[in-house]
Protein backbone atom coordinates (compact mmCIF):
# COMPACT_ATOMS: atom_id res chain seq x y z
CA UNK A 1 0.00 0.00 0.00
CA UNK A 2 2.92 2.35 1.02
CA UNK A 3 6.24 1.76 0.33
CA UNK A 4 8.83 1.17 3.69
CA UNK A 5 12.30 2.34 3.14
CA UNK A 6 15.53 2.66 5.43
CA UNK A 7 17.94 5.60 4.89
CA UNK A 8 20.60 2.47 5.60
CA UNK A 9 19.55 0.80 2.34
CA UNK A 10 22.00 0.95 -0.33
CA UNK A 11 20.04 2.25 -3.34
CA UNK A 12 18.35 4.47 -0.58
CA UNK A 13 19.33 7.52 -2.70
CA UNK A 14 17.98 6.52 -6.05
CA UNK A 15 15.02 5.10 -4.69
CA UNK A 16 14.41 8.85 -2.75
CA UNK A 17 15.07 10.79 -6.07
CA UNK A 18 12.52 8.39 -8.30
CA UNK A 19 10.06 8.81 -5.39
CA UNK A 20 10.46 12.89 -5.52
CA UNK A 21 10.85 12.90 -9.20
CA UNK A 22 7.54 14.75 -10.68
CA UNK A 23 7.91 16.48 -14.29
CA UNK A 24 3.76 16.91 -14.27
CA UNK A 25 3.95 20.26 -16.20
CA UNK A 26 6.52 18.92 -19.01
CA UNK A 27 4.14 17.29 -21.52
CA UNK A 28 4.22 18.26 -25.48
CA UNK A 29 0.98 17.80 -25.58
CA UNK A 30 -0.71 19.50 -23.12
CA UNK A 31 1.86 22.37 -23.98
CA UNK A 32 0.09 21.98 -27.74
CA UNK A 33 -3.11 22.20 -26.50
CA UNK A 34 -2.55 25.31 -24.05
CA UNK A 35 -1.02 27.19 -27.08
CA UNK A 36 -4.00 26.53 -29.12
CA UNK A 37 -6.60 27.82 -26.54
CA UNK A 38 -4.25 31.22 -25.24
CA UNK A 39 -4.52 31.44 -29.31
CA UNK A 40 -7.97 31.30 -29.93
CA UNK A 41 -8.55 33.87 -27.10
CA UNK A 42 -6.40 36.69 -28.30
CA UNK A 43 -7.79 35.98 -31.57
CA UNK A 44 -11.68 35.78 -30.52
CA UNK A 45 -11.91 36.88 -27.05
CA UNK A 46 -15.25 36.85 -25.48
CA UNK A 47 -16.45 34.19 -28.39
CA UNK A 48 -13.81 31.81 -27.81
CA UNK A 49 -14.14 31.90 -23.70
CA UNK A 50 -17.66 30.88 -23.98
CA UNK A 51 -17.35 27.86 -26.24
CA UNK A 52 -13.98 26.84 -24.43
CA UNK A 53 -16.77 26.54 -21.10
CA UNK A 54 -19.33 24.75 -22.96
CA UNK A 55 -16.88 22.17 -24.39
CA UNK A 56 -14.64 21.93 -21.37
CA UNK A 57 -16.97 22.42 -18.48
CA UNK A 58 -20.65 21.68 -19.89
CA UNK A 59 -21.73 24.65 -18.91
CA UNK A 60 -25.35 26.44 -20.64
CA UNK A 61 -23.77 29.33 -21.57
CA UNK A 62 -25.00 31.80 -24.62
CA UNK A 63 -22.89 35.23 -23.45
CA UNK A 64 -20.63 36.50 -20.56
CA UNK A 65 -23.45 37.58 -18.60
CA UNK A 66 -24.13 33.53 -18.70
CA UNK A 67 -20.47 33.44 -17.30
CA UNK A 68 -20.41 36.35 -14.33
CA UNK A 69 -21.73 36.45 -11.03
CA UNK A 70 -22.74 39.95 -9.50
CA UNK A 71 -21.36 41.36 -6.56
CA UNK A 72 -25.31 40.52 -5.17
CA UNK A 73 -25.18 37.04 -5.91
CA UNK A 74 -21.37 36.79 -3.95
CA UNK A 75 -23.30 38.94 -0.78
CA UNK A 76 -26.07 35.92 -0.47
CA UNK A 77 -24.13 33.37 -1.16
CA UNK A 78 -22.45 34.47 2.06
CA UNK A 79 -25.68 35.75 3.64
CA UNK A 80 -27.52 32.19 3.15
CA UNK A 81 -24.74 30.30 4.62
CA UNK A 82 -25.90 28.38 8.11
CA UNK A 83 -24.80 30.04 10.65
CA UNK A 84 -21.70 27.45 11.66
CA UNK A 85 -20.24 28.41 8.19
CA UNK A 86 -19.98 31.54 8.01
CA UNK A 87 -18.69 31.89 11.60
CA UNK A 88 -16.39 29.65 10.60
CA UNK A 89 -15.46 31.53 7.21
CA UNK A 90 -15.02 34.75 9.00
CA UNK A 91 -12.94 33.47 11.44
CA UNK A 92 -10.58 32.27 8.92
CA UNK A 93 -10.65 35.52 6.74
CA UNK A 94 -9.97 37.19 9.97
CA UNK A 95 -7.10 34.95 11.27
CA UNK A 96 -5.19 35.22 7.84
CA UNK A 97 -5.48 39.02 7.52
CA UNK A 98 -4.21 39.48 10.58
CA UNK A 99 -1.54 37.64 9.94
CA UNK A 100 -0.76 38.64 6.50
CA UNK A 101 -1.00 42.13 8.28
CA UNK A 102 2.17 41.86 9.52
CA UNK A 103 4.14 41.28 6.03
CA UNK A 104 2.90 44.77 4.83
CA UNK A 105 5.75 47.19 3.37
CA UNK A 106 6.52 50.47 3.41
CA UNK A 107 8.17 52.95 1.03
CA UNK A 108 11.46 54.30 3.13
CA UNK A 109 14.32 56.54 2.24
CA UNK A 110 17.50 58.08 3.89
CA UNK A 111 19.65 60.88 3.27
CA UNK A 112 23.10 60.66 3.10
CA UNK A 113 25.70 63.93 4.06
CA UNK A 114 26.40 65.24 0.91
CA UNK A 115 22.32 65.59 0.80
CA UNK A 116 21.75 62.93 -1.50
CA UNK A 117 18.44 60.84 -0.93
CA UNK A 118 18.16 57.08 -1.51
CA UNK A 119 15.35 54.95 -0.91
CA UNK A 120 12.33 52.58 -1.77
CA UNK A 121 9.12 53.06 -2.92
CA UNK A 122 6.42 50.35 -2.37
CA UNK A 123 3.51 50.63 -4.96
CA UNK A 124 0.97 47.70 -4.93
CA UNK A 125 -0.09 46.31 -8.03
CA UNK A 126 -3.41 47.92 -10.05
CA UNK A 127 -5.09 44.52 -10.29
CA UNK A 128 -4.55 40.78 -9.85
CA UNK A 129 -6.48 37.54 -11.72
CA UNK A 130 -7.10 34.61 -9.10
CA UNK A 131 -7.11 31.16 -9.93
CA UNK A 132 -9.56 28.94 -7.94
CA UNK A 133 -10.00 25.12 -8.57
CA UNK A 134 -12.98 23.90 -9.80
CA UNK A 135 -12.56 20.39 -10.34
CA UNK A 136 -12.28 17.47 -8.00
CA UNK A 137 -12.87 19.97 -5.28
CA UNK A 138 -14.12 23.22 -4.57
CA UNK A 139 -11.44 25.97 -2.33
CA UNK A 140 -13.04 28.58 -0.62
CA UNK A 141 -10.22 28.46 1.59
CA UNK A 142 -7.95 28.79 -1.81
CA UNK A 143 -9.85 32.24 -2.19
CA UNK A 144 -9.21 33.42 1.36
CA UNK A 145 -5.17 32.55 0.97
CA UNK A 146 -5.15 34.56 -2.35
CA UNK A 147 -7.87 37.18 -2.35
CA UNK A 148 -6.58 38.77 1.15
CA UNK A 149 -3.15 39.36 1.27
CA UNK A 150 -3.60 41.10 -2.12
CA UNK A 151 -6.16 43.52 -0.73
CA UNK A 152 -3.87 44.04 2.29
CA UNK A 153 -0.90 45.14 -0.47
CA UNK A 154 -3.67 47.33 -1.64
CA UNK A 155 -4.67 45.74 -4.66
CA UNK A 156 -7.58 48.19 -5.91
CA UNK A 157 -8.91 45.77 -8.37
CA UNK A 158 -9.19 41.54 -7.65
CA UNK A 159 -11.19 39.67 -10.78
CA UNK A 160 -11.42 36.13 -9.65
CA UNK A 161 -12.05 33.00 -12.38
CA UNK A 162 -13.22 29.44 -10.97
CA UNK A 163 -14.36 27.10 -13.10
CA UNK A 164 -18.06 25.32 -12.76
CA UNK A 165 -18.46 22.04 -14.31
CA UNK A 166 -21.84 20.97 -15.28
CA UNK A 167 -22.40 24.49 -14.57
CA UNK A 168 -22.61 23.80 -10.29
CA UNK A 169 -21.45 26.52 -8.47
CA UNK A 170 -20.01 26.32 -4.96
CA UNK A 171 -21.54 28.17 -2.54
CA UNK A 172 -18.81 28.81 -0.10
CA UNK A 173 -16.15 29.36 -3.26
CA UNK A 174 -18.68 32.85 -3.53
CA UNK A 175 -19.31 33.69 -0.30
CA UNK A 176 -15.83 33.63 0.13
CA UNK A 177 -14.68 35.96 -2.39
CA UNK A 178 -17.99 38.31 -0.46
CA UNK A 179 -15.96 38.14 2.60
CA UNK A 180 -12.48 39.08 0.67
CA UNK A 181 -13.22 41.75 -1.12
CA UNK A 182 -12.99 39.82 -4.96
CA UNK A 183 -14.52 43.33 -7.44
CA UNK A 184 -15.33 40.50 -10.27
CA UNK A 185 -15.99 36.39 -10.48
CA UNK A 186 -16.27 35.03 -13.64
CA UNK A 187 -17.12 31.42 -13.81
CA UNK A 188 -14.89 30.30 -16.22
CA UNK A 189 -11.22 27.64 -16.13
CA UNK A 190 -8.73 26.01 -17.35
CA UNK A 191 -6.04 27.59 -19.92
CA UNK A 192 -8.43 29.31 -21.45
CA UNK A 193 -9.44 31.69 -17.98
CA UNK A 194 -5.47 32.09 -17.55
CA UNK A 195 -5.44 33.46 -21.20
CA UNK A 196 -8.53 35.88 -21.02
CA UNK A 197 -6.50 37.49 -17.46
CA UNK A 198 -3.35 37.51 -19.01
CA UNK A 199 -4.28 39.68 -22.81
CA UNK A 200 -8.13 40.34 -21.90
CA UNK A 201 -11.43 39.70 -23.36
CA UNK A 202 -14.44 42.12 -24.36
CA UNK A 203 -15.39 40.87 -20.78
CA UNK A 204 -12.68 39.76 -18.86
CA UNK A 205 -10.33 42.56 -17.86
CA UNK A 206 -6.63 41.93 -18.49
CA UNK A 207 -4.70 41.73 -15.23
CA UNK A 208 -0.83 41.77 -14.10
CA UNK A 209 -0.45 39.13 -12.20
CA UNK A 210 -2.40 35.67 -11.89
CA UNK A 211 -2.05 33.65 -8.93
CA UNK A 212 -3.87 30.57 -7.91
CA UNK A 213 -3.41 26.72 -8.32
CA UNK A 214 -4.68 24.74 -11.06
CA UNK A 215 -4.52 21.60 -12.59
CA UNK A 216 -1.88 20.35 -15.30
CA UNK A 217 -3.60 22.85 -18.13
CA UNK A 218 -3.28 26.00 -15.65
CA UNK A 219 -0.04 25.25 -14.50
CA UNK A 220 1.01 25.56 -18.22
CA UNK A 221 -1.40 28.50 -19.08
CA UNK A 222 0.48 30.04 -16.06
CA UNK A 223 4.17 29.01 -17.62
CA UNK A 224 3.43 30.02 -21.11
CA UNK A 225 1.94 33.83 -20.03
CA UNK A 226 5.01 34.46 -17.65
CA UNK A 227 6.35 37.47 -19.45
CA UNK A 228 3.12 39.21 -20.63
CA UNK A 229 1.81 39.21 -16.93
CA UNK A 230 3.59 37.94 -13.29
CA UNK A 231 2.47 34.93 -11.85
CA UNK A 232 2.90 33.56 -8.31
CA UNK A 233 4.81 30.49 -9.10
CA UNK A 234 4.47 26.67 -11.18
CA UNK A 235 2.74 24.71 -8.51
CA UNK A 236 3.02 20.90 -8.56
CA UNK A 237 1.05 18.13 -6.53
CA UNK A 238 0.31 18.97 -2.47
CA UNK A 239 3.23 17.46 -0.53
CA UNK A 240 3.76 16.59 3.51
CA UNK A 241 6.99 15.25 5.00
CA UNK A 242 6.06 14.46 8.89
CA UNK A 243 8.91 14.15 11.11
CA UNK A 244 8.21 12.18 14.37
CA UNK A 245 10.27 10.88 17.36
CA UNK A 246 7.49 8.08 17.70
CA UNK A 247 5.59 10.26 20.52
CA UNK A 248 2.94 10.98 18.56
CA UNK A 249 -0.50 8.51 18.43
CA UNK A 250 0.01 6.59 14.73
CA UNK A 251 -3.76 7.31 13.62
CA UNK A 252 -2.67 11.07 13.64
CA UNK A 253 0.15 10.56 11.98
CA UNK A 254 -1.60 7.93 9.25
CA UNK A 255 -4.34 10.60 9.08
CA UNK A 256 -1.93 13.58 8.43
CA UNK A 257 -0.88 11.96 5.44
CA UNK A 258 -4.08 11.04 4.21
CA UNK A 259 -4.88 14.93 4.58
CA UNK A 260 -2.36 15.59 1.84
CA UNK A 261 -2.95 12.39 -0.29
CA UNK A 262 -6.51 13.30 -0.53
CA UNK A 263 -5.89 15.99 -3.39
CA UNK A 264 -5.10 14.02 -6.11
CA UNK A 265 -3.50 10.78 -7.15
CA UNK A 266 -0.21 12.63 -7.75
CA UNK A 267 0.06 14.17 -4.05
CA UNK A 268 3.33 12.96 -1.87
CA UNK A 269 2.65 11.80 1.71
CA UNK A 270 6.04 10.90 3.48
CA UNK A 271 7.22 9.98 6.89
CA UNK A 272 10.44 10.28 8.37
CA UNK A 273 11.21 8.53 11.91
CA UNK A 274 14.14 6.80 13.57
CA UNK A 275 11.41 4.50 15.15
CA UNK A 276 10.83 1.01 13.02
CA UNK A 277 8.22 -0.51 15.36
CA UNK A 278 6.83 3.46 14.91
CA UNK A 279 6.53 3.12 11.35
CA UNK A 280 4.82 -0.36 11.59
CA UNK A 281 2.27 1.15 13.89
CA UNK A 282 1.45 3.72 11.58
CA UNK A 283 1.70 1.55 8.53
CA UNK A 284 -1.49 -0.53 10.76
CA UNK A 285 -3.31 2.59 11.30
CA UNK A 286 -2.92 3.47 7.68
CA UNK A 287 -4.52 0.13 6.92
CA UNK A 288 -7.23 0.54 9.54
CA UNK A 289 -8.37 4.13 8.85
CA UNK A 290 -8.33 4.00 5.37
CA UNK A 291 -11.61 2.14 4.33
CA UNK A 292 -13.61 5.13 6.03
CA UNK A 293 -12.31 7.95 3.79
CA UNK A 294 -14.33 9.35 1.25
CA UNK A 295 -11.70 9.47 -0.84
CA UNK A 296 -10.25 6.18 -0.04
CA UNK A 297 -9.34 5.41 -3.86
CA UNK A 298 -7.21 8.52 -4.20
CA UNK A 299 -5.86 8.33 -0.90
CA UNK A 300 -4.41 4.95 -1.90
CA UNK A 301 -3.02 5.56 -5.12
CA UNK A 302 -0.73 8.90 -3.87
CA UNK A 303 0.35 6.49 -0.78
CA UNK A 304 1.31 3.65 -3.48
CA UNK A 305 2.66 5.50 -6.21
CA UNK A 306 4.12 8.73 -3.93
CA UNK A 307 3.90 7.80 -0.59
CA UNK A 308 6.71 6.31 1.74
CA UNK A 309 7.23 5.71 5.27
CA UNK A 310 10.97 5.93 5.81
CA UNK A 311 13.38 5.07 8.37
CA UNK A 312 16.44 6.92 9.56
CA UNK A 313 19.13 6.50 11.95
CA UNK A 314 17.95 9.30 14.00
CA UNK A 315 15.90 13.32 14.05
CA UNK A 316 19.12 14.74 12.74
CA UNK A 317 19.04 12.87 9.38
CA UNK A 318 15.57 12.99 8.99
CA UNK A 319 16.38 16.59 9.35
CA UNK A 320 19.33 16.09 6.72
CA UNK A 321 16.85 14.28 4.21
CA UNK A 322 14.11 16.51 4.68
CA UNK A 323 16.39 19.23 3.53
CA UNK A 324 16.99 17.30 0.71
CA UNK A 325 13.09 16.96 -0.12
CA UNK A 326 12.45 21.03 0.91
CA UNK A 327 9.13 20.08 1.36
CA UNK A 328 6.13 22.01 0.74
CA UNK A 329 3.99 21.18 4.49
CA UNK A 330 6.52 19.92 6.88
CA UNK A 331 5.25 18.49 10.40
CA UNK A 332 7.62 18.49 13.19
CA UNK A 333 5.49 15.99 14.95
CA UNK A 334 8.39 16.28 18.30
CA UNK A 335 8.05 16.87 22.04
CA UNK A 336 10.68 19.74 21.44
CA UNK A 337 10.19 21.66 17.57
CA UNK A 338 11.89 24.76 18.33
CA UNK A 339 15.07 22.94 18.85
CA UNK A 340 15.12 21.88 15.42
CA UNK A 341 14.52 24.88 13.70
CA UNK A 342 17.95 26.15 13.02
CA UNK A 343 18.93 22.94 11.19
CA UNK A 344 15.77 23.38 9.00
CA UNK A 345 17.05 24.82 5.93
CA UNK A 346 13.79 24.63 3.35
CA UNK A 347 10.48 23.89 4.02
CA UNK A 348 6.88 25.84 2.70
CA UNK A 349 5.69 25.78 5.82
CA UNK A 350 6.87 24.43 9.42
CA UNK A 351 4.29 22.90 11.58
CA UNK A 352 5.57 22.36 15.22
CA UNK A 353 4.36 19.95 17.78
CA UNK A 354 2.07 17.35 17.65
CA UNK A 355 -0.71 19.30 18.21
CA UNK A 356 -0.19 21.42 15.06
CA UNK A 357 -1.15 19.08 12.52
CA UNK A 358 -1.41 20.82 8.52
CA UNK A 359 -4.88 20.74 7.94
CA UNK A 360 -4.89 24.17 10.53
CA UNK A 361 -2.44 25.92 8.05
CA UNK A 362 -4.63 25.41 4.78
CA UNK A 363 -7.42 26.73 6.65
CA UNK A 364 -7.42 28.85 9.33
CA UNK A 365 -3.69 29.26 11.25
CA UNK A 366 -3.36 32.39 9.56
CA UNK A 367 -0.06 32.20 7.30
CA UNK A 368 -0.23 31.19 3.61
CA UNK A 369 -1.57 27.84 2.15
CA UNK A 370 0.24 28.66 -1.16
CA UNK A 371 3.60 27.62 -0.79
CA UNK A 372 6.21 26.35 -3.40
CA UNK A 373 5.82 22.61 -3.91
CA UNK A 374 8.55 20.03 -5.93
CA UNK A 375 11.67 21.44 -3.77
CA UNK A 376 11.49 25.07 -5.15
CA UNK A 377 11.28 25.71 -1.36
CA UNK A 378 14.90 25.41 -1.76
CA UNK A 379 14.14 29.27 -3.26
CA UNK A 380 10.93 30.21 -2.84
CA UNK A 381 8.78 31.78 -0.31
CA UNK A 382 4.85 31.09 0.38
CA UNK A 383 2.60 33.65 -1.07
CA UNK A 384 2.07 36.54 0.96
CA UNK A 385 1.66 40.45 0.76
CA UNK A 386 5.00 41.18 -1.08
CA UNK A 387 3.99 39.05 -4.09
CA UNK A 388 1.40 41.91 -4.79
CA UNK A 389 3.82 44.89 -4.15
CA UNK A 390 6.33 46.21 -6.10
CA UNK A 391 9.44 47.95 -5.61
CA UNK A 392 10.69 50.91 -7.32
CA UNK A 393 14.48 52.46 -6.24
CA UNK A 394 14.12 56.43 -5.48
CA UNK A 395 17.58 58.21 -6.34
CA UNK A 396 17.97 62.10 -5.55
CA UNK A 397 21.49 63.55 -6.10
CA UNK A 398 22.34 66.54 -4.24
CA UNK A 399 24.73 69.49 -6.11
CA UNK A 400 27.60 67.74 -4.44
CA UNK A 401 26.84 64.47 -4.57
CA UNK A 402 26.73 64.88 -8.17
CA UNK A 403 29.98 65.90 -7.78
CA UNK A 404 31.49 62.57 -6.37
CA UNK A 405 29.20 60.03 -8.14
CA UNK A 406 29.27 61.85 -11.67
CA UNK A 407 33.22 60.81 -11.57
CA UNK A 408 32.51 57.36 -10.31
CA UNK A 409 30.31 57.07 -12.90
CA UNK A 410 32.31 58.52 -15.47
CA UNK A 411 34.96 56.67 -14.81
CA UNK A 412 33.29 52.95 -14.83
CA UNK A 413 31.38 54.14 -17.65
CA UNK A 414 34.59 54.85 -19.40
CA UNK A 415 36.03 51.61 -19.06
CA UNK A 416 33.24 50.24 -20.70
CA UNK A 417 33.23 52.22 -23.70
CA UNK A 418 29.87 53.77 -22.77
CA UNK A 419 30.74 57.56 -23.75
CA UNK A 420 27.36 59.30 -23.70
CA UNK A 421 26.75 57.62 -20.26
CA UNK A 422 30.20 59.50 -18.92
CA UNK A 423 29.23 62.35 -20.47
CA UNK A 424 26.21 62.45 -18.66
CA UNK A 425 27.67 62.26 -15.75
CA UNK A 426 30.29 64.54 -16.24
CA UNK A 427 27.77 67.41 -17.26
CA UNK A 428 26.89 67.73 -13.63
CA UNK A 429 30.22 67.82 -12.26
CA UNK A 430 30.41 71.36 -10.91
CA UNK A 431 33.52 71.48 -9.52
């Protein structure tokens, strides 16, 4: 059901590098097929965006208006949730803005002695497209993680696409984009909603960044538009990498994997411990929780195909391997956490203690759900308030600081054969 490895085996190392091995967003064909559709809706817009949703989704659609929901139909959705939902809804929105609160920027400067003034300015951007999955699963919790941390940046304009197959619309996917602040939802997917954000429709306002998970088609919309607008990164299969000391109960452990196995068939579920007789009790509370999952069949494909239960010689390899993995979740399921810390070098996220399990950080802990997946945690960051800011460098030379850098300048700019750009500088040496 799961494979059981040793870090002592002797082909431990290939056997770790097929396991992590995922190239899901590297096929010719889908790449093909992307092309055609951001093609066809540069060419025909509007036109193309419609019959994309009736032949992709199944959706009775005749125009646009078919395709939008109003900012009234987003305020009851949330108004005619039961009561134990929308408490529950607005105490996540309010746990992650606090939180995302805290990441905000501001434009700074200083002044140096001559009187020159060097700084920062921090501009958010004018408006953002958001992805939200459709598929085998609706996200209202995707929209929370997306839609508020670009309103905290300041984002005056938020146009949100979800697909709705069969033309069934989620509920909580609207009221949540109510409760963040989303200006327009159009129910459209797949490449073809990435290509209407990133060059605009008649309807669909072009945008300048998308961000948002998707399935194998988005994921190369997303690749293919990089350029023309930003986007928040490539985002592979869910992944969680649980380290325990063996002091944790096994069916929380065996059900913290199934939480990330659940996705999809291609989601990674792995355990490192230094326990063996640990690992067998989990392996047995695997097989003993598993029939009652909804989602038994995908849970058990991920666990075959992606999942492993592995052992190590003690914490401080599992440590070592998991910085090998740079996982996107990683549980420190340990009587002591924040002793580990320093020695973790790349992780998403970092959940500490057994109490903290990851199902809390998707929803409602407060920090980021998006987080770079397939080891780019080795150099990326989870989403947050600074993907929807930019930067721009502020430069004001003073009379004499002109002075000192205009024969800096000159000089470099001499050396590399630039001549009008030492000339510039030169013309403002007052000396």
């Amino acid at each position: 059901m799961i494979a059981k490895l040793s870090s002592q085996q002797s082909d431990f190392d290939e056997r770790l590098t097929s396991l992590l091995a995922w190239e899901g967003v590297s096929n010719k064909e889908v790449a093909t097929t992307v092309d055609n559709i951001i093609s066809s809706i540069r060419t025909d817009g509007d036109k193309a965006l419609i019959n994309y949703s009736i032949q992709f989704d199944g959706v009775n659609a005749t125009s646009m208006a078919d395709l939008t929901v109003s900012q009234d139909e987003l305020k009851e959705a949330f108004d005619t949730l039961a009561s134990k939902e929308k408490e529950a809804l607005s105490a996540a929105a309010d746990r992650v803005k606090n939180y995302h609160q805290k990441q905000t920027q501001q434009t700074w400067t200083y002044t140096e002695s001559d009187g020159t003034t060097l700084g920062q300015k921090i501009t958010p951007l004018d408006r953002v497209g958001l992805y939200v999955p459709g598929g085998k699963a609706a996200y209202p919790s995707s929209v929370l993680m997306n839609a508020i941390p670009a309103k905290v940046a300041g984002v005056e304009e938020l146009i949100m696409v979800v697909p709705t197959p069969g033309g069934k619309v989620n509920q909580l996917v609207l009221a949540a984009a109510h409760i963040a602040g989303v200006n327009q939802v159009f129910t459209v997917g797949g490449a073809q909603a990435i290509a209407a954000l990133a060059y605009g429709t008649e309807s669909v306002p072009k945008v300048d960044k998308i961000v948002g998970p998707g399935n194998i088609y988005v994921a190369t919309a997303k690749r293919a538009v990089f350029g023309q607008v930003g986007i928040d990164m490539i985002a592979g299969p869910s992944e969680i990498l649980v380290i325990c000391d063996g002091n944790t109960n096994s069916d929380w452990i065996a059900m913290d994997l199934f939480s990330q196995a659940e996705h999809d068939e291609d989601a990674q579920s792995i355990l490192l411990c230094p326990s063996q007789s640990f690992i067998d009790q989990v392996e047995e509370s695997i097989k003993k929780l598993l029939p009652a999952m909804d989602r038994q069949d995908i849970i058990r494909t991920a666990l075959k195909d992606r999942g492993a239960l592995i052992c190590t010689q003690d914490i401080a390899e599992a440590i070592k391997i998991s910085n090998t993995i740079a996982p996107e979740h990683l549980e420190l399921s340990v009587d002591n956490p924040e002793a580990l810390l320093d020695d973790i070098k790349h992780a998403g996220a970092i959940f500490m203690g057994k109490y903290t399990c990851e199902a809390l950080g998707d929803y409602c802990a407060g920090p980021n759900h998006v987080l770079p997946t397939s080891g780019t945690a080795r150099f990326s960051s989870p989403l947050g308030v600074y993907d929807f800011q930019k930067k721009s460098s502020l430069i004001m030379v003073s009379s004499e600081g002109a002075n000192t850098l205009g024969q800096i300048a000159a000089t470099l700019a001499d050396g590399e054969g630039l001549q009008a750009h030492a000339e510039s500088a030169r013309y403002r040496i007052n000396d």
